[in-house]
PDB file of N, CA and C in Angstrom:
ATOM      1  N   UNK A   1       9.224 -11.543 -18.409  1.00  0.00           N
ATOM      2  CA  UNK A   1      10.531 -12.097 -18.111  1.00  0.00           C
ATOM      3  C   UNK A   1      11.596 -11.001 -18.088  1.00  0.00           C
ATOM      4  N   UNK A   2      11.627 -10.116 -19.566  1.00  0.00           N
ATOM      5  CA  UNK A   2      12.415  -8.938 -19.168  1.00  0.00           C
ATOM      6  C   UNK A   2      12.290  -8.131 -17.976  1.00  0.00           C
ATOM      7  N   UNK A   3      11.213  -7.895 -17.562  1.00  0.00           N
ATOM      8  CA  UNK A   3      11.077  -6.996 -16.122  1.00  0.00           C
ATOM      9  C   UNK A   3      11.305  -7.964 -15.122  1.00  0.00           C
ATOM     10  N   UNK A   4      11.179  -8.979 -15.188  1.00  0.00           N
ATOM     11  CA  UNK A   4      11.825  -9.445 -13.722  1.00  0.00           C
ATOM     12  C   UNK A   4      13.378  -9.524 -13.694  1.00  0.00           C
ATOM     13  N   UNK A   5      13.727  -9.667 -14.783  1.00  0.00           N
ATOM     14  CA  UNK A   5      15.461  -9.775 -14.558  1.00  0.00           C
ATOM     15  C   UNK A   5      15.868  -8.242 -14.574  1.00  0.00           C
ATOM     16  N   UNK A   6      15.058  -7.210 -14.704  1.00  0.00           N
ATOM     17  CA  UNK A   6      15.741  -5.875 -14.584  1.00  0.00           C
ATOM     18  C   UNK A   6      15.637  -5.947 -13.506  1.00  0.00           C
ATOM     19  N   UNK A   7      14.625  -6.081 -12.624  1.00  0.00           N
ATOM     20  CA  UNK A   7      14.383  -5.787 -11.156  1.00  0.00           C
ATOM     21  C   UNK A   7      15.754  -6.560 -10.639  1.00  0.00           C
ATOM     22  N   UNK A   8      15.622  -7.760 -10.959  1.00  0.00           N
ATOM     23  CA  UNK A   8      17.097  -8.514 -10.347  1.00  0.00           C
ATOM     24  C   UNK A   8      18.255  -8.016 -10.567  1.00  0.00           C
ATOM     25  N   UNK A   9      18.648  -7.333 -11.605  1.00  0.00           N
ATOM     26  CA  UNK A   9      19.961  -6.477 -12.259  1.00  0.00           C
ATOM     27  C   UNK A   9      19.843  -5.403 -11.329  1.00  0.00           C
ATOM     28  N   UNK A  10      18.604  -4.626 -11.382  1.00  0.00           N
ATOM     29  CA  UNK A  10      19.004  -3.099 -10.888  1.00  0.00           C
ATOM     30  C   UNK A  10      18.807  -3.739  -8.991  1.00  0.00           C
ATOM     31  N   UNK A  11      18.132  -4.388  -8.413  1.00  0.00           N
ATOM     32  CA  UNK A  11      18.885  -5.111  -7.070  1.00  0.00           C
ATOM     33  C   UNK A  11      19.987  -5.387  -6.920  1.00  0.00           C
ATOM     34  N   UNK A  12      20.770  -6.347  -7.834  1.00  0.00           N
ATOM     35  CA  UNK A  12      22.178  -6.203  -7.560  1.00  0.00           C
ATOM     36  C   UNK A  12      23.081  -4.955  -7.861  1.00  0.00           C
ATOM     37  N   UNK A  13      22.463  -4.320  -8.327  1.00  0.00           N
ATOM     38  CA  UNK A  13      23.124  -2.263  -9.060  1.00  0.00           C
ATOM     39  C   UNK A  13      23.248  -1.920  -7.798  1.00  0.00           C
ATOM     40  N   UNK A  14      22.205  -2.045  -7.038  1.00  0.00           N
ATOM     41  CA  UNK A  14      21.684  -0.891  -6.053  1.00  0.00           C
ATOM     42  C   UNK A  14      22.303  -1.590  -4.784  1.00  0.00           C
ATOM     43  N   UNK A  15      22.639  -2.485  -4.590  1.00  0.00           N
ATOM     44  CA  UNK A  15      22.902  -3.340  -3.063  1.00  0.00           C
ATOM     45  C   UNK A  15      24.215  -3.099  -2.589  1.00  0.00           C
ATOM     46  N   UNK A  16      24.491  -2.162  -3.222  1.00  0.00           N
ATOM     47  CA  UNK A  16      26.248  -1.851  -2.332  1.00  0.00           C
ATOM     48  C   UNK A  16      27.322  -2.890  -2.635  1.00  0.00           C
ATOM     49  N   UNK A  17      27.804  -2.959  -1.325  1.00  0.00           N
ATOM     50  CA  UNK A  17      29.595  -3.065  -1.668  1.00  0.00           C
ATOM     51  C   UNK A  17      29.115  -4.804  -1.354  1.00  0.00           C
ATOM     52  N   UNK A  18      28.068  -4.976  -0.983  1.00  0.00           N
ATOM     53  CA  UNK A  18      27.740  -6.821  -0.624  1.00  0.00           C
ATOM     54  C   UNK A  18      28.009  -7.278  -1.858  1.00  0.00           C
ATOM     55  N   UNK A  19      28.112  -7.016  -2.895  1.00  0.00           N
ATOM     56  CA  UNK A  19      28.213  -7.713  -4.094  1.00  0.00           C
ATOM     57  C   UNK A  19      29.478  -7.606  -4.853  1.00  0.00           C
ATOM     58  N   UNK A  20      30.138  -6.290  -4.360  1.00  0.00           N
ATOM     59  CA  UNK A  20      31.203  -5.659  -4.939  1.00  0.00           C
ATOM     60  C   UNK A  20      31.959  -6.929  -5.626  1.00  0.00           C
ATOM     61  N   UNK A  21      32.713  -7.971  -5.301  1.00  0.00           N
ATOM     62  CA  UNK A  21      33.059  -9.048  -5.706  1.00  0.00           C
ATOM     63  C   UNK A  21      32.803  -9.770  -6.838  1.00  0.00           C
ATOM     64  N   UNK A  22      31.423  -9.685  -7.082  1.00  0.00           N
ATOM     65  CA  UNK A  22      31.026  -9.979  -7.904  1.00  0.00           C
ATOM     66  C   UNK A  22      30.599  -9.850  -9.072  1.00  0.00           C
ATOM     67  N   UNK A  23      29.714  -8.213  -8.584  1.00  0.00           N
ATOM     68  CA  UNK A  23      29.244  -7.738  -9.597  1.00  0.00           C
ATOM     69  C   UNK A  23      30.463  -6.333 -10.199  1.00  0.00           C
ATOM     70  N   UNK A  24      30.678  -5.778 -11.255  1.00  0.00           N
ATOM     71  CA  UNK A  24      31.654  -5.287 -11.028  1.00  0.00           C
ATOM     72  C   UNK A  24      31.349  -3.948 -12.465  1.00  0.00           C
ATOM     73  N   UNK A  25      31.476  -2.856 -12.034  1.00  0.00           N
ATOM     74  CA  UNK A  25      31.161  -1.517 -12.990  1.00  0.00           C
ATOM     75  C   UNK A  25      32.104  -0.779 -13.376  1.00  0.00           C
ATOM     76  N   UNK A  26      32.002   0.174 -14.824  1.00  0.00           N
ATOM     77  CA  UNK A  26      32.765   0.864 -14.935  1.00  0.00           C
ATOM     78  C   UNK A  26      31.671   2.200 -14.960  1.00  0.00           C
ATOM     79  N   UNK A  27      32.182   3.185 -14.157  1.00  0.00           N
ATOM     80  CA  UNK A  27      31.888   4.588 -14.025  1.00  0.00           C
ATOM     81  C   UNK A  27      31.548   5.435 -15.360  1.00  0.00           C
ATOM     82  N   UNK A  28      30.456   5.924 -15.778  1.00  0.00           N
ATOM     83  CA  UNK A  28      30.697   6.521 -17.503  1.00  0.00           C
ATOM     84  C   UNK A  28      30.525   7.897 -17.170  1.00  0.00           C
ATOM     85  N   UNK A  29      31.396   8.841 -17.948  1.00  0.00           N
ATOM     86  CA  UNK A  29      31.621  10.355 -17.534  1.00  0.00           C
ATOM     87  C   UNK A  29      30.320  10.573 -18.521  1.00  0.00           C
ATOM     88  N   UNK A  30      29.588   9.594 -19.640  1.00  0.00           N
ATOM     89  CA  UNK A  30      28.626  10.682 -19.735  1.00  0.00           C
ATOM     90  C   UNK A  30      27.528  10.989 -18.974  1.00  0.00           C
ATOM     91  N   UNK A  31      26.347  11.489 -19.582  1.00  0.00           N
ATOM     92  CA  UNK A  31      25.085  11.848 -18.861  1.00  0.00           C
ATOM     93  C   UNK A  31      24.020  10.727 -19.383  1.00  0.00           C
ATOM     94  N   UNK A  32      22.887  10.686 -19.206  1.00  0.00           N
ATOM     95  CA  UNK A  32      22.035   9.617 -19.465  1.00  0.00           C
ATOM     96  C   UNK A  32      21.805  10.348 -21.062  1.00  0.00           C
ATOM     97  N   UNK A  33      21.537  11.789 -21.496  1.00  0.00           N
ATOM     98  CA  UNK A  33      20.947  12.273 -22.142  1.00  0.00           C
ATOM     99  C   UNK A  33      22.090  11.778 -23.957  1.00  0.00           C
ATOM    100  N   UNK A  34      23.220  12.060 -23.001  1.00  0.00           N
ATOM    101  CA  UNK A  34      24.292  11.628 -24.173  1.00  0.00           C
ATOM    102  C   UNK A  34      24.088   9.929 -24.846  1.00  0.00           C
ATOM    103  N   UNK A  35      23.842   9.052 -24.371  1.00  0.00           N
ATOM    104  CA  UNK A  35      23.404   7.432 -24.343  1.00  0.00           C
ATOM    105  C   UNK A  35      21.872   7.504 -25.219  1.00  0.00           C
ATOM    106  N   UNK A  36      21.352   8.522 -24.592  1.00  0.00           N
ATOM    107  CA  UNK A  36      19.904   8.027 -25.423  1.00  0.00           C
ATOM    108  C   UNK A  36      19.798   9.436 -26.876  1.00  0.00           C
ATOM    109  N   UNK A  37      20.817  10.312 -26.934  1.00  0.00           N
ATOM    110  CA  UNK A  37      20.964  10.473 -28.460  1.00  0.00           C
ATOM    111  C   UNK A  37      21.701   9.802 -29.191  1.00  0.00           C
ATOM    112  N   UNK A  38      22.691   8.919 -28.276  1.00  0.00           N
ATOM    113  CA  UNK A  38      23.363   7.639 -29.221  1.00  0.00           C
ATOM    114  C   UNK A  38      22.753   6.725 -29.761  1.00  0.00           C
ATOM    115  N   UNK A  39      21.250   6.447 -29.612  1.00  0.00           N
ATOM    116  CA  UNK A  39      20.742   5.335 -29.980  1.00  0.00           C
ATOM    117  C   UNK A  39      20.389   4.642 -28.690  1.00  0.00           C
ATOM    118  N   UNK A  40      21.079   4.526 -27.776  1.00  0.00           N
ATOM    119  CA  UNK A  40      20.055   3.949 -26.421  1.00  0.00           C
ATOM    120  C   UNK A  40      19.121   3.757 -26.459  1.00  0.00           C
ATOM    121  N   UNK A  41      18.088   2.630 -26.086  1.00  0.00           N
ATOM    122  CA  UNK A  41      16.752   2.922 -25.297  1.00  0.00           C
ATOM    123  C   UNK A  41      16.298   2.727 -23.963  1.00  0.00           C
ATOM    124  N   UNK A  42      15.650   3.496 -24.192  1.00  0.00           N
ATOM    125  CA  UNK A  42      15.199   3.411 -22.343  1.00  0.00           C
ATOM    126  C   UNK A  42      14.441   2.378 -22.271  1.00  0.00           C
ATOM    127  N   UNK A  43      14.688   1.355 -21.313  1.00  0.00           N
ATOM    128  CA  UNK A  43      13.735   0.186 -21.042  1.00  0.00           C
ATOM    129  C   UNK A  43      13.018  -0.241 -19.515  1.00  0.00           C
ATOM    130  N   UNK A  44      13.887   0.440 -18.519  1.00  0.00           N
ATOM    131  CA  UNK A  44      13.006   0.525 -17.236  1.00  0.00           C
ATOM    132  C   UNK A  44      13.284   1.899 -16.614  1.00  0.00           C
ATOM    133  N   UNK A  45      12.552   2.629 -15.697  1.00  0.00           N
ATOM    134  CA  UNK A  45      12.146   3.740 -15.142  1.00  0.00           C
ATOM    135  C   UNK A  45      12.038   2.970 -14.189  1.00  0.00           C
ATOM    136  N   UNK A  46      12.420   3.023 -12.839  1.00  0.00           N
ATOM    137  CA  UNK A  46      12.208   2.680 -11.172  1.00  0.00           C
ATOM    138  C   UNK A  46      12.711   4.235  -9.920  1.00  0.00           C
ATOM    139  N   UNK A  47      11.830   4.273  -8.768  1.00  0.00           N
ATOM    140  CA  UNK A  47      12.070   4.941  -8.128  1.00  0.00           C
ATOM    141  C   UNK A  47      12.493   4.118  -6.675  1.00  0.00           C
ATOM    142  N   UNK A  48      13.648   4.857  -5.970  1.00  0.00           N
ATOM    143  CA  UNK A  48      13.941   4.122  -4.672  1.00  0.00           C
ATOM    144  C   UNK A  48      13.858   5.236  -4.392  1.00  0.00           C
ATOM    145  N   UNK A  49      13.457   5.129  -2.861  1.00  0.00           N
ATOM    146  CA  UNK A  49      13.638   5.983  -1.454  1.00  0.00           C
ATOM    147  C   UNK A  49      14.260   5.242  -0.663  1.00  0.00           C
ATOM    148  N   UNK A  50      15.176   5.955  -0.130  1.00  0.00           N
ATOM    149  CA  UNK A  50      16.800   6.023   0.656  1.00  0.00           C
ATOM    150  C   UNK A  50      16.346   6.864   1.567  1.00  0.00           C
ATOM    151  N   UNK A  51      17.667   7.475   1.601  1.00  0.00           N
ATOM    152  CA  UNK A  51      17.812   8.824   2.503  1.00  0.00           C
ATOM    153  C   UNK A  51      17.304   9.534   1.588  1.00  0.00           C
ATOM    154  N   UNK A  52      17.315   8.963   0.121  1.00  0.00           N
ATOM    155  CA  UNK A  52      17.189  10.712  -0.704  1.00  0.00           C
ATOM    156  C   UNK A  52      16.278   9.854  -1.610  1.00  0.00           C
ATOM    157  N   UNK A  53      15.524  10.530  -2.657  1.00  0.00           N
ATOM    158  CA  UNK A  53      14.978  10.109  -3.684  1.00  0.00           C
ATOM    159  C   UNK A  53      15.586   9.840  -5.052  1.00  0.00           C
ATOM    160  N   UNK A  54      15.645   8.536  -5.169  1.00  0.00           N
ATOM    161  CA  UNK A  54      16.374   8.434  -6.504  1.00  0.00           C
ATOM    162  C   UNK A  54      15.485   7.919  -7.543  1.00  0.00           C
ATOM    163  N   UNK A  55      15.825   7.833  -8.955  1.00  0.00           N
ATOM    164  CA  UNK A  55      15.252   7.746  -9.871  1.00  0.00           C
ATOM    165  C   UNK A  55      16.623   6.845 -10.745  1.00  0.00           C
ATOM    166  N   UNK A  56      16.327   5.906 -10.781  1.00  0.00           N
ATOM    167  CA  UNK A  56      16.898   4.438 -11.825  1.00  0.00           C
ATOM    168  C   UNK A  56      16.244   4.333 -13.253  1.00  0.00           C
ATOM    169  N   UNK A  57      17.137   4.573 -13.879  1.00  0.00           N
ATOM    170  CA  UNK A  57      17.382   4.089 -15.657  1.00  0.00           C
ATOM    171  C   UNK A  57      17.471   3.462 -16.280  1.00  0.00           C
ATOM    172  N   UNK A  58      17.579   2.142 -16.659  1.00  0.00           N
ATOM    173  CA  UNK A  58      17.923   1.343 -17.332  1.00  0.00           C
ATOM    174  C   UNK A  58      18.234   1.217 -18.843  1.00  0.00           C
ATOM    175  N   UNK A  59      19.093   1.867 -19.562  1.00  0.00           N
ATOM    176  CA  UNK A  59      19.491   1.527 -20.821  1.00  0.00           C
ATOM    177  C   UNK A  59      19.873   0.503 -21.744  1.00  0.00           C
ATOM    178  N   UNK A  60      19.289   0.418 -22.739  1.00  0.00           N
ATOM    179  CA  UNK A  60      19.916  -0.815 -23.423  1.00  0.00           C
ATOM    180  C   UNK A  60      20.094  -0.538 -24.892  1.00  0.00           C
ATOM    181  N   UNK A  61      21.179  -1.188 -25.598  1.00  0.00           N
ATOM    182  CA  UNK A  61      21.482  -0.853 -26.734  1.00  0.00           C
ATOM    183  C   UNK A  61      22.368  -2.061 -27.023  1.00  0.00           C
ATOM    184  N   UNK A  62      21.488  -2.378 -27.837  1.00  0.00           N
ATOM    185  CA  UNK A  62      22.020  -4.080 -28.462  1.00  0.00           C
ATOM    186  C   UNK A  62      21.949  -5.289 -27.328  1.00  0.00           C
ATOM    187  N   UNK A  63      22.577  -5.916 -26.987  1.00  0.00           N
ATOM    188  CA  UNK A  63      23.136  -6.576 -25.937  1.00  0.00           C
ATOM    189  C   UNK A  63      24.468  -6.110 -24.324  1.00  0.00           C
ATOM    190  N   UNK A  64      24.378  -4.316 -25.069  1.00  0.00           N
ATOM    191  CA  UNK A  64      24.975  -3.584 -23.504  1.00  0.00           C
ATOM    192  C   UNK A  64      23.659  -3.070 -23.152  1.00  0.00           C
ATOM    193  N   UNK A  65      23.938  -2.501 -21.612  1.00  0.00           N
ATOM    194  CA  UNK A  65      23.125  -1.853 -20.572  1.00  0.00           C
ATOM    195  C   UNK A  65      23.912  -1.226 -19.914  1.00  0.00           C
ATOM    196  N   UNK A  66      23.145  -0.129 -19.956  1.00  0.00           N
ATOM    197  CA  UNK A  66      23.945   1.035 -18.537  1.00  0.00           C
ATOM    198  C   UNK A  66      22.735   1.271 -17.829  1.00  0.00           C
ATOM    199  N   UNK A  67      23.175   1.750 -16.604  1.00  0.00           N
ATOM    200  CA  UNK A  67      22.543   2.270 -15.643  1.00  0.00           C
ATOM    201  C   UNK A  67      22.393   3.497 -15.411  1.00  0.00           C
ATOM    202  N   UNK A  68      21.786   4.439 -15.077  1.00  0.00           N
ATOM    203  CA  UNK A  68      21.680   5.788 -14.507  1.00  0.00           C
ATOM    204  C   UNK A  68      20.789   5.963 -13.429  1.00  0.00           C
ATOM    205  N   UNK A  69      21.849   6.419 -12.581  1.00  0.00           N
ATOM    206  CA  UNK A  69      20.529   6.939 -11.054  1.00  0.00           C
ATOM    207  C   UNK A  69      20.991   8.808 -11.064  1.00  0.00           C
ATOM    208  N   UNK A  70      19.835   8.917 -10.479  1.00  0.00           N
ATOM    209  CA  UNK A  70      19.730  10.021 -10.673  1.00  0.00           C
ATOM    210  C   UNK A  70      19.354  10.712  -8.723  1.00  0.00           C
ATOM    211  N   UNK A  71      19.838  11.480  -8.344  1.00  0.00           N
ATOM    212  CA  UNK A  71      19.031  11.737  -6.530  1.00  0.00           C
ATOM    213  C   UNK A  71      18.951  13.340  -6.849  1.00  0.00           C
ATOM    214  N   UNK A  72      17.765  13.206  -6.091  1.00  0.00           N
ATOM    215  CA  UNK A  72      17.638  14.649  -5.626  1.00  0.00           C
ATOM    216  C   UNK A  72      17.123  15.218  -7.336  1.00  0.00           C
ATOM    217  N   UNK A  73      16.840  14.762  -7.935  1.00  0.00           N
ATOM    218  CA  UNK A  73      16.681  15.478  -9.266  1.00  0.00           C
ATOM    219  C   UNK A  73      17.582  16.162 -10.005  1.00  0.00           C
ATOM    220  N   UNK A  74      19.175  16.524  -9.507  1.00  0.00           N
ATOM    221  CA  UNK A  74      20.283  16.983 -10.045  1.00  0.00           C
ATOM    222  C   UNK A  74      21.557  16.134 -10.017  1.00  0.00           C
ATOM    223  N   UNK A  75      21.833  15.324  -8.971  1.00  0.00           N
ATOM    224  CA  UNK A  75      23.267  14.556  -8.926  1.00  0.00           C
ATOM    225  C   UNK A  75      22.859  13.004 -10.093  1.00  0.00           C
ATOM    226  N   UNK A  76      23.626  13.097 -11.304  1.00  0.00           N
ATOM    227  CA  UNK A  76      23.406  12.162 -12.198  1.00  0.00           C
ATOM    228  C   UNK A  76      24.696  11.479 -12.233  1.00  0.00           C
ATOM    229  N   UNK A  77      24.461   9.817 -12.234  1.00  0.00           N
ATOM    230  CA  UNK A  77      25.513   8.830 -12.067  1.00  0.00           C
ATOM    231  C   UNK A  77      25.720   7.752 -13.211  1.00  0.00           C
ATOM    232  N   UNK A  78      25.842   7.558 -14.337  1.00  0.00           N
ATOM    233  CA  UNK A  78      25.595   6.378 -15.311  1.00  0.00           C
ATOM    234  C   UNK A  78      26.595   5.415 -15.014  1.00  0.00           C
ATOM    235  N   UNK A  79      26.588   3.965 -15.087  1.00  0.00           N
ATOM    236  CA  UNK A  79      27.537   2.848 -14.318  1.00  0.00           C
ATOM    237  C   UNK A  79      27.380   1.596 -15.819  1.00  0.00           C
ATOM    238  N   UNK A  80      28.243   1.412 -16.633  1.00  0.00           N
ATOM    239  CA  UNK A  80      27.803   0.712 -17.090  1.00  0.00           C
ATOM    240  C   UNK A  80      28.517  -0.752 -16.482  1.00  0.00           C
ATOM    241  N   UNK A  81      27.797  -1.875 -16.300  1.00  0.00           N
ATOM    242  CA  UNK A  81      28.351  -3.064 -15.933  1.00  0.00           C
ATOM    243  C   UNK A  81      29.343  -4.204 -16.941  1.00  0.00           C
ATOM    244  N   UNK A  82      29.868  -4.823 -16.438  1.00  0.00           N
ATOM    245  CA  UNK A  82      31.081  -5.279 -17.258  1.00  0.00           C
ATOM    246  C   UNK A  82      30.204  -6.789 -17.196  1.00  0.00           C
TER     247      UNK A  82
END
């Protein structure tokens, strides 16, 4: 049950501005690495191919979740959702 609703979470993460309305993020200046010496855990690992290769994160800590995508193996993005 948990993995199907990540898949559904990180689908609506990943689907662009079609959701923008709805779904709605705040930008986090840290890194993924900073979140998971806070106590974070990592709970899903997913790969998309785009134009580029990305690599999806899923964090969780308590009842929050952040996101981290990662492309190209260097440009890192964490989004946590509101």
């Amino acid at each position: 049950m948990k993995k199907i609703l990540g898949v559904i979470f990180l689908s609506l993460a990943l689907s662009g501005s079609a959701y923008a309305g709805i779904w709605s993020s705040k930008k986090s200046e840290l890194l993924m690495h900073d979140y998971l010496n806070d106590g974070w855990e990592l709970k899903f690992v997913n790969t998309v191919m785009d134009h580029a290769l990305y690599y999806v994160f899923t964090l969780q800590k308590k009842n929050k979740v952040v996101v981290c995508k990662i492309k190209n193996n260097h440009q890192e993005k964490c989004i946590e959702p509101r």
